[in-house]
N, C-alpha and C. Protein backbone atom coordinates (compact mmCIF):
# COMPACT_ATOMS: atom_id res chain seq x y z
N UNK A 1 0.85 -1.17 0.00
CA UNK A 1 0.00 0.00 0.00
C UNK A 1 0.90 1.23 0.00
N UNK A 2 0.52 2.16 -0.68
CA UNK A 2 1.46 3.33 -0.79
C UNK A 2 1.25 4.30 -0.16
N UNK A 3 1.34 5.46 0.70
CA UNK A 3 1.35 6.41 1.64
C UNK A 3 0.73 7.69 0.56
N UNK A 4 -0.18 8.41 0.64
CA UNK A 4 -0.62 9.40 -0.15
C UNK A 4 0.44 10.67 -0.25
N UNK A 5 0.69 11.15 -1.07
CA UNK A 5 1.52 11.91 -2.06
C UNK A 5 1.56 13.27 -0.74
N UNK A 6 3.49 13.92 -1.05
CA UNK A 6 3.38 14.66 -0.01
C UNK A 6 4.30 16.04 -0.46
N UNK A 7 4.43 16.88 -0.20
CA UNK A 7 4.95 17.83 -0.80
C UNK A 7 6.46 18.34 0.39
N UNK A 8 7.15 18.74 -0.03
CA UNK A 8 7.89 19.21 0.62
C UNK A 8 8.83 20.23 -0.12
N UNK A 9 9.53 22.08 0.65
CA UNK A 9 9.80 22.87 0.19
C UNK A 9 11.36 22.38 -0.01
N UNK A 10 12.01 22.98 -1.38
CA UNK A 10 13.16 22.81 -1.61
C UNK A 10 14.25 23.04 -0.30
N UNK A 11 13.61 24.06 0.45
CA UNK A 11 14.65 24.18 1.43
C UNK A 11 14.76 23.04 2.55
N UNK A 12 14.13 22.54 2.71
CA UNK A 12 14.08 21.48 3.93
C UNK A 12 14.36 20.19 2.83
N UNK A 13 14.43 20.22 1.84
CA UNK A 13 15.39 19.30 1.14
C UNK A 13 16.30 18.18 1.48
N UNK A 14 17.17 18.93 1.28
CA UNK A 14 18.56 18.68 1.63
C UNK A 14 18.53 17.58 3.57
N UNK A 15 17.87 18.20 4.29
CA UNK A 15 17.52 17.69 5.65
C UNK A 15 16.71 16.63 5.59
N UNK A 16 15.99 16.48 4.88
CA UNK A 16 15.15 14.97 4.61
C UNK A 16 15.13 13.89 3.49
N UNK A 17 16.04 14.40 2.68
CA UNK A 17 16.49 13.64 1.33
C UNK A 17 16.04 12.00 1.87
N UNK A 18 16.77 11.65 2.90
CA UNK A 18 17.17 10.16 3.36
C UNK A 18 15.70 9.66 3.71
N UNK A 19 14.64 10.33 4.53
CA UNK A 19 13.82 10.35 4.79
C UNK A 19 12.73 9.74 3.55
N UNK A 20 12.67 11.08 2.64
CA UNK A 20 11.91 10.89 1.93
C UNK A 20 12.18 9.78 0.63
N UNK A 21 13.50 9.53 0.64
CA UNK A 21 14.13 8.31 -0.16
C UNK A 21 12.97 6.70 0.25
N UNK A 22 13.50 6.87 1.32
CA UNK A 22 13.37 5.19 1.78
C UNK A 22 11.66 5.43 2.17
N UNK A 23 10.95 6.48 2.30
CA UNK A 23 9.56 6.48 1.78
C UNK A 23 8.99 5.91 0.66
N UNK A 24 9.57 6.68 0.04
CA UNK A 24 9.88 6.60 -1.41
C UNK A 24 9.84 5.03 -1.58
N UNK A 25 10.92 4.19 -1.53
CA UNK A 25 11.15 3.05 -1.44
C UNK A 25 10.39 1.81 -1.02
N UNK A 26 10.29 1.92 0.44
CA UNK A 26 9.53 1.47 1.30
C UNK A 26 8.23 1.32 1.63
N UNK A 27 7.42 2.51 0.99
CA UNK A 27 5.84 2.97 1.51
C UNK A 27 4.87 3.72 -0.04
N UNK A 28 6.21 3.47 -0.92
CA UNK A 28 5.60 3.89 -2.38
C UNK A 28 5.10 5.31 -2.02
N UNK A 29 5.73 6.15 -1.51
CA UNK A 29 5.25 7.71 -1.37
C UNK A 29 5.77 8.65 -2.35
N UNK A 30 4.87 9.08 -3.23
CA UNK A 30 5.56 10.32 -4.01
C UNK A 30 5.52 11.89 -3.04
N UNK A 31 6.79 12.02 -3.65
CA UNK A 31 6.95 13.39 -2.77
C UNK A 31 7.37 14.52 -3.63
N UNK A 32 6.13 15.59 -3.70
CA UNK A 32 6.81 16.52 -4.79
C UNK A 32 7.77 17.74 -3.88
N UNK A 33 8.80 17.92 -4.74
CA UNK A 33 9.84 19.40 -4.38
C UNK A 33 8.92 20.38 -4.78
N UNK A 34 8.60 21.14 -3.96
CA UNK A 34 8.49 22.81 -4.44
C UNK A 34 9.33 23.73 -4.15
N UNK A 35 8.90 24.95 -4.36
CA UNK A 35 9.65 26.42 -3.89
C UNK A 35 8.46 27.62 -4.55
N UNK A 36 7.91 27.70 -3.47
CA UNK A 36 7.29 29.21 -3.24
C UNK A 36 5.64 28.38 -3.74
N UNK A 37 5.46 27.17 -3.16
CA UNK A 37 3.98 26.76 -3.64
C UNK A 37 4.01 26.05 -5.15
N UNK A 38 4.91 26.16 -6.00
CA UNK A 38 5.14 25.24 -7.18
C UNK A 38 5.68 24.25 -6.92
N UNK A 39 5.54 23.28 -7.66
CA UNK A 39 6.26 21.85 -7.87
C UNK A 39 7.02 22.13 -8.92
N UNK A 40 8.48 21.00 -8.64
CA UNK A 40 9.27 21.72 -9.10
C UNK A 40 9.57 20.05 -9.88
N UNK A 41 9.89 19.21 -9.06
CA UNK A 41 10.26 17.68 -9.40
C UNK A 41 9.31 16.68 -8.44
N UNK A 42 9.54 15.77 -8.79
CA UNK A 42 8.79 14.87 -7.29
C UNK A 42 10.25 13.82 -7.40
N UNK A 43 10.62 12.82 -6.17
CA UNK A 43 11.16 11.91 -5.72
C UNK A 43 9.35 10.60 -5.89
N UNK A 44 9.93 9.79 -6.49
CA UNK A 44 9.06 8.57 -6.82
C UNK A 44 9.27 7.21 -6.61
N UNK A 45 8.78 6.32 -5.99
CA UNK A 45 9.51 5.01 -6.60
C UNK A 45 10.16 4.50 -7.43
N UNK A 46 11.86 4.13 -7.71
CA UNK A 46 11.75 3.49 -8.69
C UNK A 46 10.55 3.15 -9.76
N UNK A 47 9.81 2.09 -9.22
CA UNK A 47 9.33 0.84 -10.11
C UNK A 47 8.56 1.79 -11.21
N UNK A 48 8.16 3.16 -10.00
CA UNK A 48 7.38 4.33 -10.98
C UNK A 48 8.25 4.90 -12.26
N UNK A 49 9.27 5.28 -11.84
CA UNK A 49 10.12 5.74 -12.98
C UNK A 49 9.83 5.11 -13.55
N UNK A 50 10.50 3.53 -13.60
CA UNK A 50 10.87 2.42 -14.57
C UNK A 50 9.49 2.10 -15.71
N UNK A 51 8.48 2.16 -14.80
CA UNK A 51 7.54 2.19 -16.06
C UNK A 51 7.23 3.30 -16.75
N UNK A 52 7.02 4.61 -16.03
CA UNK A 52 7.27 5.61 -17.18
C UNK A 52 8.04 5.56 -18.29
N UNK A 53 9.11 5.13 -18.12
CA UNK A 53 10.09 4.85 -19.46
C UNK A 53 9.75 3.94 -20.18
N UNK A 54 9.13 2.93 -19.63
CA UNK A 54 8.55 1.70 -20.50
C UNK A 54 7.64 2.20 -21.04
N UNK A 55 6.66 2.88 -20.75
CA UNK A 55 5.50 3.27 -21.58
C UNK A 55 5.78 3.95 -22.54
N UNK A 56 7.09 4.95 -22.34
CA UNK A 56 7.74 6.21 -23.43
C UNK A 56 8.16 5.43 -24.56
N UNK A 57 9.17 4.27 -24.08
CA UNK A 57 9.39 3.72 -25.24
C UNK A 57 8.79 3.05 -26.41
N UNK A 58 7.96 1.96 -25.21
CA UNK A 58 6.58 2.26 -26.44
C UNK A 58 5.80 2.91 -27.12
N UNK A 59 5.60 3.89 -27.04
CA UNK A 59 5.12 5.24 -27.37
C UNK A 59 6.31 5.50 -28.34
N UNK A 60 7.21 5.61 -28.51
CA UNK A 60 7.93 6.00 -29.42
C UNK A 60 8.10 4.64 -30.40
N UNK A 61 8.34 3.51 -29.85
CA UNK A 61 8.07 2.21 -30.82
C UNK A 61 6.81 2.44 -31.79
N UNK A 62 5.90 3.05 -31.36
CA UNK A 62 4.20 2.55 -32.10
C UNK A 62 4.65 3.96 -33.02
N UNK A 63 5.00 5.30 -33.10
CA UNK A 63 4.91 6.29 -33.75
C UNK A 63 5.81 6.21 -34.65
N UNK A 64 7.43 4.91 -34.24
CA UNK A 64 8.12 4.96 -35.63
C UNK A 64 7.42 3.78 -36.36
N UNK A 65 6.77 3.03 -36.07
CA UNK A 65 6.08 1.82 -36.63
C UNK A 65 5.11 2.58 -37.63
N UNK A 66 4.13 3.32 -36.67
CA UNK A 66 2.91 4.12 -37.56
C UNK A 66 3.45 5.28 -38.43
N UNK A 67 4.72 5.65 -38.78
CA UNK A 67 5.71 6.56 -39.23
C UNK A 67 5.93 5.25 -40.42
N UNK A 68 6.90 4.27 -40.17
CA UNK A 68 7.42 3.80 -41.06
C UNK A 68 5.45 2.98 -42.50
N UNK A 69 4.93 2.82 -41.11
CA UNK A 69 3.43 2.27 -42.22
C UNK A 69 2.94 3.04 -43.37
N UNK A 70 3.34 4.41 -43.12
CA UNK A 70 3.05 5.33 -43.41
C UNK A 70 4.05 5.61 -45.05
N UNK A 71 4.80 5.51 -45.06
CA UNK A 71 5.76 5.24 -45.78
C UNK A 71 5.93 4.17 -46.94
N UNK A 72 5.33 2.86 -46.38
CA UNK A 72 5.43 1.65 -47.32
C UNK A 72 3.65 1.90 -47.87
N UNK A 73 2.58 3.05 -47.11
CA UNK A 73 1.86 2.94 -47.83
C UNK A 73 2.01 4.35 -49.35
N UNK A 74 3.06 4.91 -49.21
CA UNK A 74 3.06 5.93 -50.27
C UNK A 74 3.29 7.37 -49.58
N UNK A 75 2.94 7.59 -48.35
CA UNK A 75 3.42 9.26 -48.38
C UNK A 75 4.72 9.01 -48.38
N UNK A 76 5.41 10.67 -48.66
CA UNK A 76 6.63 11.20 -48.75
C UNK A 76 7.30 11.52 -47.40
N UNK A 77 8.15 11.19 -47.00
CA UNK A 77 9.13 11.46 -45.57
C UNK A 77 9.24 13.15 -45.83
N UNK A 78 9.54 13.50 -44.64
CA UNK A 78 10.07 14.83 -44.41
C UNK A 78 11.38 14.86 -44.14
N UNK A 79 11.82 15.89 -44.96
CA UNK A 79 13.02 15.60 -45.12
C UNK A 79 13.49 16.75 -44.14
N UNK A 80 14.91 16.17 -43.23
CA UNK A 80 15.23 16.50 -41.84
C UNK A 80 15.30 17.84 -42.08
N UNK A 81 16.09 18.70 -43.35
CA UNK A 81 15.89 19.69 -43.39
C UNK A 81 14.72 20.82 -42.95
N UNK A 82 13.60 20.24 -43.45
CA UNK A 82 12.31 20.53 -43.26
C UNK A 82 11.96 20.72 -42.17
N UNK A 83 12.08 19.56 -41.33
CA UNK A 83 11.43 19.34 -39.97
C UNK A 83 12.69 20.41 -38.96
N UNK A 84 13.99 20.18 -39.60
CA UNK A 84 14.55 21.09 -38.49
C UNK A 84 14.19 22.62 -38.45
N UNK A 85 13.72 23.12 -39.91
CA UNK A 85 13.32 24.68 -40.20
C UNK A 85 11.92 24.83 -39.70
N UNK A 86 10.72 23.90 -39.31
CA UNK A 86 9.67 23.91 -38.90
C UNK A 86 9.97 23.67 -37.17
N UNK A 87 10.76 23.08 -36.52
CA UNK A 87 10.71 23.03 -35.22
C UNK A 87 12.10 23.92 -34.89
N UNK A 88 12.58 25.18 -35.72
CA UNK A 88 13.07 26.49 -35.10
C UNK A 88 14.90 25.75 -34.77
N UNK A 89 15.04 25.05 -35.42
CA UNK A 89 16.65 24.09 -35.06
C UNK A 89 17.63 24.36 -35.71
């Protein structure tokens, strides 16, 4: 069971790092960093990270798949030139 989500200010940071680690770890507690009432990062479980990235990658697997389908059915690629003068690069 995981401990409901907790906030803590950047300044008291540094003083509870260890704390909020093995929360983290231990009790599945996300803990977001703020400063001045914003969130800034959160400290998460592992296992949480780890699937975020799993999902990203898939997510990027299915868009070069639906990219490359796209391709063997007849549109034209963009050519990097293109895409770098349209996204300001």
């Amino acid at each position: 069971m995981s401990e409901p989500a907790a906030e803590l200010p950047i300044s008291d940071a540094r003083d509870s790092l260890a704390d909020v680690v093995s929360r983290a770890h231990y009790a599945g507690r996300i803990t977001y960093v703020t400063r001045r009432g914003q969130r800034l990062a959160a400290i998460v479980p592992a296992e949480v990270a780890e699937a975020i990235e799993r999902a990203e990658d898939a997510a990027d697997v299915a868009a070069a798949r639906e990219a490359l389908a796209r391709i063997d059915a007849g549109d034209t690629p963009v050519p990097l030139t293109e895409l770098r003068n349209e996204l300001g690069l």
